[in-house]
N, C-alpha and C. Protein backbone atom coordinates (compact mmCIF):
# COMPACT_ATOMS: atom_id res chain seq x y z
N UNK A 1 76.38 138.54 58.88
CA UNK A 1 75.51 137.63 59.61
C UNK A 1 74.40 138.44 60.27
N UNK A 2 73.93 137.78 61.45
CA UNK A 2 72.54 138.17 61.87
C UNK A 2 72.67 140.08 63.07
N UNK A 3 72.73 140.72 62.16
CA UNK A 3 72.99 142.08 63.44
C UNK A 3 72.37 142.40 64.23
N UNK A 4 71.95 143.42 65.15
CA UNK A 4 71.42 143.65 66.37
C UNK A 4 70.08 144.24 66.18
N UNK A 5 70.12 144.98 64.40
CA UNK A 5 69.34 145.41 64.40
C UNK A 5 67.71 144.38 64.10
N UNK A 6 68.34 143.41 63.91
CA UNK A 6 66.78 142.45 63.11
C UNK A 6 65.68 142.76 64.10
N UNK A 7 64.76 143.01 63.84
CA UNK A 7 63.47 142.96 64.74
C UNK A 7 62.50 141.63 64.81
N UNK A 8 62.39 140.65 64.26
CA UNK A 8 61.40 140.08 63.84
C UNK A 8 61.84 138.43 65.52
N UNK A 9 62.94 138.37 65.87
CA UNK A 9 63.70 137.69 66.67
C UNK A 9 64.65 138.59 67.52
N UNK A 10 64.51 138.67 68.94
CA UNK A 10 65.29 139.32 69.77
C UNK A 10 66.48 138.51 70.04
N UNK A 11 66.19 137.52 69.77
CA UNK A 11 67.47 136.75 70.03
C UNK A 11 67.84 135.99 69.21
N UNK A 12 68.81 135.91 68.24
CA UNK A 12 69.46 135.42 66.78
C UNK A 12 69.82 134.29 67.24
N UNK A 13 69.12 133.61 66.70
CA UNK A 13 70.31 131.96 67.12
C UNK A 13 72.14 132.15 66.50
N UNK A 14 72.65 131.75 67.29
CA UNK A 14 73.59 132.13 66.97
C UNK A 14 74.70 130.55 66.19
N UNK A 15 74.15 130.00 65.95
CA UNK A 15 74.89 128.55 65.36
C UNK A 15 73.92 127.34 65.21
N UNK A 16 74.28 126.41 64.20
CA UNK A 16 73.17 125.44 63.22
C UNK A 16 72.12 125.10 64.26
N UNK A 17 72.74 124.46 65.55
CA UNK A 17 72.23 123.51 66.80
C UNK A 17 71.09 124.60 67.24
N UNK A 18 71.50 125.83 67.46
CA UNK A 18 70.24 127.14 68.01
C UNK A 18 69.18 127.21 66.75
N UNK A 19 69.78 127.44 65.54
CA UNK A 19 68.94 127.68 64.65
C UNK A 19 67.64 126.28 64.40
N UNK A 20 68.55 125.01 64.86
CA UNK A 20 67.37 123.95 64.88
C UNK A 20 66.60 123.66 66.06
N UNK A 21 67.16 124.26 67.23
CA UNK A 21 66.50 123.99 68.43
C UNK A 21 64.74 125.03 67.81
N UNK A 22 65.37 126.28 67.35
CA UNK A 22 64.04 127.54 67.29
C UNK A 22 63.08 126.77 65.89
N UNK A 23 63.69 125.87 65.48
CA UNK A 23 62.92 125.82 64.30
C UNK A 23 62.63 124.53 64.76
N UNK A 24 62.84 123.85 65.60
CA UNK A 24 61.85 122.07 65.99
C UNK A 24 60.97 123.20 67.08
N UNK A 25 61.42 123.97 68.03
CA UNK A 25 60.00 124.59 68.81
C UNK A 25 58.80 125.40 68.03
N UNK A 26 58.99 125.51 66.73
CA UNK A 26 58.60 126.63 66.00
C UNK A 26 57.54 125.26 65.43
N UNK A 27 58.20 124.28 64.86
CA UNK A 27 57.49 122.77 63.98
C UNK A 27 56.21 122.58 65.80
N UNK A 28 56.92 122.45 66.29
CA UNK A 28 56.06 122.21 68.34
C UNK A 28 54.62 122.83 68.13
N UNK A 29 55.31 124.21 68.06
CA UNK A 29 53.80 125.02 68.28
C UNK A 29 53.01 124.78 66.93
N UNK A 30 53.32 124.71 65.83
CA UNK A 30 52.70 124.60 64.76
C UNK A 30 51.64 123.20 64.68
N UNK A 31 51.69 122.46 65.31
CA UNK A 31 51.50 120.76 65.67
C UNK A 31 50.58 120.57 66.45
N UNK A 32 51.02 121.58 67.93
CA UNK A 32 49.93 121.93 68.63
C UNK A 32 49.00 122.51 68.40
N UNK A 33 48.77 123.54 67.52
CA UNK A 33 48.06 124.24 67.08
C UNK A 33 47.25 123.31 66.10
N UNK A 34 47.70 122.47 65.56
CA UNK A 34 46.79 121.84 64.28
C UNK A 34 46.40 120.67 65.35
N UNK A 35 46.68 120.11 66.71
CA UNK A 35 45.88 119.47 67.28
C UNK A 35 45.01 119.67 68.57
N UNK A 36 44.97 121.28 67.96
CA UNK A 36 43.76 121.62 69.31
C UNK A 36 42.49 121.91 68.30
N UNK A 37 42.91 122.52 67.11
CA UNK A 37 41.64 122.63 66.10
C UNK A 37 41.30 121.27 65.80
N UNK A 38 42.03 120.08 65.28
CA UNK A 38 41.22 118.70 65.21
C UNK A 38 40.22 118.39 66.88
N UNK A 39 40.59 118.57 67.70
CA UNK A 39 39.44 118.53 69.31
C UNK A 39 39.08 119.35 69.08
N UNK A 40 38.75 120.89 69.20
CA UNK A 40 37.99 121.51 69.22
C UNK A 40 36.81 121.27 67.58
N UNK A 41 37.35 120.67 66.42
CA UNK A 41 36.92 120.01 65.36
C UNK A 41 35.38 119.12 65.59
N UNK A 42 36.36 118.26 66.69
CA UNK A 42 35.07 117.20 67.20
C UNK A 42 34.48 117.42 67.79
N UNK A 43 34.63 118.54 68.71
CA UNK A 43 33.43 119.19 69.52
C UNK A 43 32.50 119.85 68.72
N UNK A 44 32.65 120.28 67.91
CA UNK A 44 31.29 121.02 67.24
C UNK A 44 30.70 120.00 66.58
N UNK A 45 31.62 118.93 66.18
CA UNK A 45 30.61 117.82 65.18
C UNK A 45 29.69 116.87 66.66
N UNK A 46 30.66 116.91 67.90
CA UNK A 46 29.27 116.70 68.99
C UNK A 46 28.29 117.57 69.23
N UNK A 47 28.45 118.80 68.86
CA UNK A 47 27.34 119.60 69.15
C UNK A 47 26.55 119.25 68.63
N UNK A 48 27.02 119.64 67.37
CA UNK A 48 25.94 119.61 66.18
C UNK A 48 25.09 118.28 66.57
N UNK A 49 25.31 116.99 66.33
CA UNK A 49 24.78 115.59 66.73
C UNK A 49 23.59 115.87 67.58
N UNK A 50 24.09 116.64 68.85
CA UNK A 50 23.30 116.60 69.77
C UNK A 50 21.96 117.84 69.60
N UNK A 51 22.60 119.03 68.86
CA UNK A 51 21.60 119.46 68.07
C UNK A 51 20.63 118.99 67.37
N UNK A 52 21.10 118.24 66.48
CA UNK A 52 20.31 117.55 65.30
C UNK A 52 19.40 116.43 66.37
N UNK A 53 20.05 115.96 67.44
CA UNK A 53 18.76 115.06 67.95
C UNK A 53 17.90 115.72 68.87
N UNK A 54 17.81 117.09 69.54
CA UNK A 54 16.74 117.10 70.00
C UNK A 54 15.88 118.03 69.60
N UNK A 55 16.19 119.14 68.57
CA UNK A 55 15.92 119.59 67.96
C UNK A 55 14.33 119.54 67.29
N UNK A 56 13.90 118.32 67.03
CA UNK A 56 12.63 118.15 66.52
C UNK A 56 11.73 117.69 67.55
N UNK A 57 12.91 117.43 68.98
CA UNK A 57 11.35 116.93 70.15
C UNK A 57 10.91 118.66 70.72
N UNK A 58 9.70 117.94 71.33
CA UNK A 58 9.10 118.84 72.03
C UNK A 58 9.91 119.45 73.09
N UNK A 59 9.82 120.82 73.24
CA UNK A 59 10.77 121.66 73.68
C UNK A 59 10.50 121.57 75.35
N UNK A 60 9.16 121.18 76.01
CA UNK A 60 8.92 120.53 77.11
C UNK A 60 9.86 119.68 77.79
N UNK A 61 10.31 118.49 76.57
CA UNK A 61 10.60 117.56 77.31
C UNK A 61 11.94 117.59 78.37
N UNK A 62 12.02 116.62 79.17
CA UNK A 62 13.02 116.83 80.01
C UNK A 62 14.48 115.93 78.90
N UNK A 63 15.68 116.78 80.10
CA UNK A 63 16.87 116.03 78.98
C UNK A 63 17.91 116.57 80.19
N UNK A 64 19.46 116.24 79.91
CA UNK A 64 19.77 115.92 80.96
C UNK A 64 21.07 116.21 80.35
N UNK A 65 21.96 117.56 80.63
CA UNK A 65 23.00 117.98 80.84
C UNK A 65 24.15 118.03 81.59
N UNK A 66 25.69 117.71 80.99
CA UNK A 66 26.31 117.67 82.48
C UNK A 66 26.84 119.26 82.45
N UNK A 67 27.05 119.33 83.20
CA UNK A 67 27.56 120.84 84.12
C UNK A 67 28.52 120.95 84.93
N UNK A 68 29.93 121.21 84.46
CA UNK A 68 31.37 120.88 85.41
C UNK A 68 30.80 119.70 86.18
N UNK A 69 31.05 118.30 85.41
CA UNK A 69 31.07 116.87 85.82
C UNK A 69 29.62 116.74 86.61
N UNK A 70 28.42 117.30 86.80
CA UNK A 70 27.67 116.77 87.44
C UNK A 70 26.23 116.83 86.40
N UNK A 71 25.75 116.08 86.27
CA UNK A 71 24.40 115.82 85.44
C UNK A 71 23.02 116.67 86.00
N UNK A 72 22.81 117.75 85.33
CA UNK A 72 21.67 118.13 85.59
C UNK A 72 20.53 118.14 84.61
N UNK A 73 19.23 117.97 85.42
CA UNK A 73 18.09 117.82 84.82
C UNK A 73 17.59 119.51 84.11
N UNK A 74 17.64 119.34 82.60
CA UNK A 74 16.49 120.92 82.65
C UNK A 74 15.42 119.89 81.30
N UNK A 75 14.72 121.48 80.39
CA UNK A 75 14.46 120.96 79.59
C UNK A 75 14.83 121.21 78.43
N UNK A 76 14.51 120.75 77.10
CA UNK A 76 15.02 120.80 75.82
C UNK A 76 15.03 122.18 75.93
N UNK A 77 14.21 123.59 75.76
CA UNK A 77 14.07 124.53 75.10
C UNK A 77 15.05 125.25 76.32
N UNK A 78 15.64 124.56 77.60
CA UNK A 78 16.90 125.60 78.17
C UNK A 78 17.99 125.06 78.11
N UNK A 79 18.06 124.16 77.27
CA UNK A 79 19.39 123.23 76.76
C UNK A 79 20.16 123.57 75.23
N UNK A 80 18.79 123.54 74.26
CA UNK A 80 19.53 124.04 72.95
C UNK A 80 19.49 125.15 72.43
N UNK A 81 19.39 126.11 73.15
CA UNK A 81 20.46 127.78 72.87
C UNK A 81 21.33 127.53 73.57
N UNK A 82 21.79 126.64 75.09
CA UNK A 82 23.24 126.96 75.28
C UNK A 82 24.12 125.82 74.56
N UNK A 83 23.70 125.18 74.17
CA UNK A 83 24.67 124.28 73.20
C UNK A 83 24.57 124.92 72.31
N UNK A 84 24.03 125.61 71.13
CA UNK A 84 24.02 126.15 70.25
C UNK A 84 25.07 127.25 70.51
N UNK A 85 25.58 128.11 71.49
CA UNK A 85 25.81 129.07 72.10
C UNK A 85 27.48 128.61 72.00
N UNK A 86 27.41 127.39 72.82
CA UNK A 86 28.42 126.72 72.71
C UNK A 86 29.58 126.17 71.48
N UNK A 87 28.69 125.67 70.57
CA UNK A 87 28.89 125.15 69.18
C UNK A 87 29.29 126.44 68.65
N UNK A 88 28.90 127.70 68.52
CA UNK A 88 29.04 128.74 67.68
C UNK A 88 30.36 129.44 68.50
N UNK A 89 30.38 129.44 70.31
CA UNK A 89 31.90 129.69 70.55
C UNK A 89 32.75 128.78 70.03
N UNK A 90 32.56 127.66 70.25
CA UNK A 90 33.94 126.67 69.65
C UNK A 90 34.37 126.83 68.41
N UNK A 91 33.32 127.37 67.25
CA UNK A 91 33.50 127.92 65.94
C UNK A 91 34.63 129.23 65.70
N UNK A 92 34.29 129.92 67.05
CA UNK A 92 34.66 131.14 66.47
C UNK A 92 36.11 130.71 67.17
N UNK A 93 36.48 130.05 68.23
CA UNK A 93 37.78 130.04 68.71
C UNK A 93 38.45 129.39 67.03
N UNK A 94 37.90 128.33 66.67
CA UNK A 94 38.73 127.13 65.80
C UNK A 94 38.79 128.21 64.69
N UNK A 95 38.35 129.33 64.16
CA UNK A 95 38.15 130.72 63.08
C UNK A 95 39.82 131.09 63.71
N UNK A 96 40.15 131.39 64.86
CA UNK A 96 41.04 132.26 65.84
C UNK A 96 42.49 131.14 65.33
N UNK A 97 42.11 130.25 65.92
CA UNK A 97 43.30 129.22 66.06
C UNK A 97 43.99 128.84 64.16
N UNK A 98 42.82 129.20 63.01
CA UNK A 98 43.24 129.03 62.12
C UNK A 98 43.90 130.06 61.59
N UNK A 99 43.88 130.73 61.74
CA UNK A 99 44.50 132.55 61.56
C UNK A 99 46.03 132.41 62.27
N UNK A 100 46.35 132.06 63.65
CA UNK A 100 47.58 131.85 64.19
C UNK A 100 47.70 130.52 63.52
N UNK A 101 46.85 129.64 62.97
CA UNK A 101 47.90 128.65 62.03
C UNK A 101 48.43 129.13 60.56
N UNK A 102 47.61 130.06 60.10
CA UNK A 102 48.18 130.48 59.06
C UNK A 102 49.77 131.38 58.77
N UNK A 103 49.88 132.28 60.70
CA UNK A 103 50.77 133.27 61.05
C UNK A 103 52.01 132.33 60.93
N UNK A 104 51.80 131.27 62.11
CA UNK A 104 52.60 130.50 61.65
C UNK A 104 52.87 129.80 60.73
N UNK A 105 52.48 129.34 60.00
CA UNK A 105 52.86 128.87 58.70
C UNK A 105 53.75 129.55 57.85
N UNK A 106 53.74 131.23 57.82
CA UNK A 106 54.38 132.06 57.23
C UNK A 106 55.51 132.26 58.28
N UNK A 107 55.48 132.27 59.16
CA UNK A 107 57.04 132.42 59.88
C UNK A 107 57.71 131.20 59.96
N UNK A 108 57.53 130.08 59.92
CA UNK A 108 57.97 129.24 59.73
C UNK A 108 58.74 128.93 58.14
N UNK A 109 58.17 129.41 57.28
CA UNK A 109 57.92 129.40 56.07
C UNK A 109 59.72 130.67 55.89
N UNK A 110 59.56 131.91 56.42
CA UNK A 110 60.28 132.85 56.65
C UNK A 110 61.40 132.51 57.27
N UNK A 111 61.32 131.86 58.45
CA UNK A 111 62.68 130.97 58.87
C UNK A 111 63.67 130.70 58.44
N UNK A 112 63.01 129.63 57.41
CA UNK A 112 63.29 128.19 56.38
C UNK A 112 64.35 129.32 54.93
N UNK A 113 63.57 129.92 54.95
CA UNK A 113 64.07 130.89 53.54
C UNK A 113 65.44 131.43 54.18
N UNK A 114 65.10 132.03 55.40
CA UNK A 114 66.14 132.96 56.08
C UNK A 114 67.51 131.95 56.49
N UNK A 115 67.43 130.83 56.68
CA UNK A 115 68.27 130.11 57.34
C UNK A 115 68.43 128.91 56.15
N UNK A 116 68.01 128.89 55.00
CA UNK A 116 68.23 128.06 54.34
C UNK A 116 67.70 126.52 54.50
N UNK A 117 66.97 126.34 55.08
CA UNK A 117 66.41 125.01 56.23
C UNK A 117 66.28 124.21 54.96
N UNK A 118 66.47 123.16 55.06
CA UNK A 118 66.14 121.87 54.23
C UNK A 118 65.09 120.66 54.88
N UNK A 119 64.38 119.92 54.99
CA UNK A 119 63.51 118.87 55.42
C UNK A 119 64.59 117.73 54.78
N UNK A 120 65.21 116.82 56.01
CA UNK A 120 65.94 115.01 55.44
C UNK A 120 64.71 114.33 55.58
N UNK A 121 64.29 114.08 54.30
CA UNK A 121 63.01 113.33 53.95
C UNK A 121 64.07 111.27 54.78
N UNK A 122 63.22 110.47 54.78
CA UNK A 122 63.61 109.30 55.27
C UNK A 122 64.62 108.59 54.47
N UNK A 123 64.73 108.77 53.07
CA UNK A 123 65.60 108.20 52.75
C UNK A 123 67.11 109.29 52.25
N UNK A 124 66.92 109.97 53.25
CA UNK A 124 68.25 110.52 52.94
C UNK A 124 68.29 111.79 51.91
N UNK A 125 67.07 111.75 50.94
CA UNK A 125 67.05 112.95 50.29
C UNK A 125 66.72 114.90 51.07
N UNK A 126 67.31 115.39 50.27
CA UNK A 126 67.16 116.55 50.74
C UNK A 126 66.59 117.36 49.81
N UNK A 127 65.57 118.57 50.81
CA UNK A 127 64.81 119.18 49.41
C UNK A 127 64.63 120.57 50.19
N UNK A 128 64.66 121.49 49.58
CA UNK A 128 63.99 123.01 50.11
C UNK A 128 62.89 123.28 49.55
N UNK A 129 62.36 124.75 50.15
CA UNK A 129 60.62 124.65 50.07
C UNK A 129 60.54 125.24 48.49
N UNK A 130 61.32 124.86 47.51
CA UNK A 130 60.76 124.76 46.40
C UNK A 130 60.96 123.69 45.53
N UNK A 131 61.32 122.78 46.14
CA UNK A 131 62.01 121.40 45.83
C UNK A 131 63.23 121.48 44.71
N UNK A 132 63.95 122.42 45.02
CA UNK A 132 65.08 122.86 43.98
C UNK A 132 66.49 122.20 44.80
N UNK A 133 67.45 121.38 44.13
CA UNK A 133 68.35 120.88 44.52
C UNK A 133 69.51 122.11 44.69
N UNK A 134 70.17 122.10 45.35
CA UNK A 134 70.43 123.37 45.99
C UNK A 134 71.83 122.81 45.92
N UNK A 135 73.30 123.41 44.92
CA UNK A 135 74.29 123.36 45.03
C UNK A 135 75.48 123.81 46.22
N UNK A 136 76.03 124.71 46.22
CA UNK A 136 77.24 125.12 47.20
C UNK A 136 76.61 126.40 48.09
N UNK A 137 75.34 126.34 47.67
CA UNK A 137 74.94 127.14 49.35
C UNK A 137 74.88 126.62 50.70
N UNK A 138 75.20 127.35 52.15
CA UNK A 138 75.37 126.55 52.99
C UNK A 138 73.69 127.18 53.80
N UNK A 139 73.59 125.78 54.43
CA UNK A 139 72.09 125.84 55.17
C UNK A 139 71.98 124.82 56.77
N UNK A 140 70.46 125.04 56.98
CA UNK A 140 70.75 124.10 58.62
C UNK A 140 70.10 122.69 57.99
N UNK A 141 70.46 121.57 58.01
CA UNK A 141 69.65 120.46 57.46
C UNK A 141 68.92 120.12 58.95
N UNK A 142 67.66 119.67 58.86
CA UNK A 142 67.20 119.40 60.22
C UNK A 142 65.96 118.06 59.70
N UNK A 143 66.23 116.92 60.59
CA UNK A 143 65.64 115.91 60.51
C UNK A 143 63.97 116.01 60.66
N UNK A 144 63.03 115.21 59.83
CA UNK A 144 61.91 114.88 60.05
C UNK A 144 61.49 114.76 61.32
N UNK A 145 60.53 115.21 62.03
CA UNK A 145 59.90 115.57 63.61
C UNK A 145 59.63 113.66 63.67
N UNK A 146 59.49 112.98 62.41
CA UNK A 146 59.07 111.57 63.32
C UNK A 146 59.93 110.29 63.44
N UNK A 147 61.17 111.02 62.87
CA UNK A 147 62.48 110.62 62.55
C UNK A 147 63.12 110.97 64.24
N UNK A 148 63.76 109.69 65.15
CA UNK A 148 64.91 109.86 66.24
C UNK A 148 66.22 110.41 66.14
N UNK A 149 66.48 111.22 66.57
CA UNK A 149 68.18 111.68 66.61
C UNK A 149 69.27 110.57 66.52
């Protein structure tokens, strides 16, 4: 079984119930992660919007920013480099956040192999991550995240 030496987990789950507790927190963060890139998603497609509309006015004109909740007056040409500024950080975080979605994906992925994990699809079928029906090996079966205990 799991010895002292593994490095990759300091702490071995030690029975099915541990091994599914680490692998529904493991599905957690993975979830979260794919729903901070969909918001941070829509923020750049607001940028952009708001790019694309003032973009062709005169860089004079006045326009009207909020600023930690309070609306201030400047004009176009000191408004769209910091939205632009903005749009291109939110880019590079959602670049960041896809890289730790990919990390995870592979440890999760590594888990599943290591522990034999199966997905109980809704009607009762069972499948591993190569959809191979899997005879007298023993594994953790762990229910669908939208499936109730």
């Amino acid at each position: 079984m799991a010895s002292g030496s593994e490095h990759d987990r300091t702490n071995e789950p030690v029975n099915e119930q541990a091994v599914a507790n680490v692998y529904a927190a493991m599905r957690s963060e993975l979830n979260q992660i794919y729903s901070k890139i969909t918001e941070l998603e829509m923020e750049v497609s607001e940028h952009s919007l708001v790019i694309n509309a003032i973009q062709p006015l005169d860089p004079s004109r006045r326009c009207y920013r909020m600023i930690g909740g309070v609306l201030v007056e400047r004009t176009i040409k000191e408004v769209l480099p910091a939205v632009q500024r903005n749009k291109e950080g939110l880019e590079e975080v959602i670049a960041r956040l896809n890289e730790a979605l990919e990390k995870k994906k592979k440890e999760i992925a590594d888990f599943e192999t290591k522990y034999k994990i199966r997905i109980r699809k809704s009607d009762g079928e069972t499948r591993d991550e190569n959809n191979r029906k899997e005879g007298s090996s023993q594994g953790v079966l762990v229910g669908s995240a939208s499936s109730s205990k």
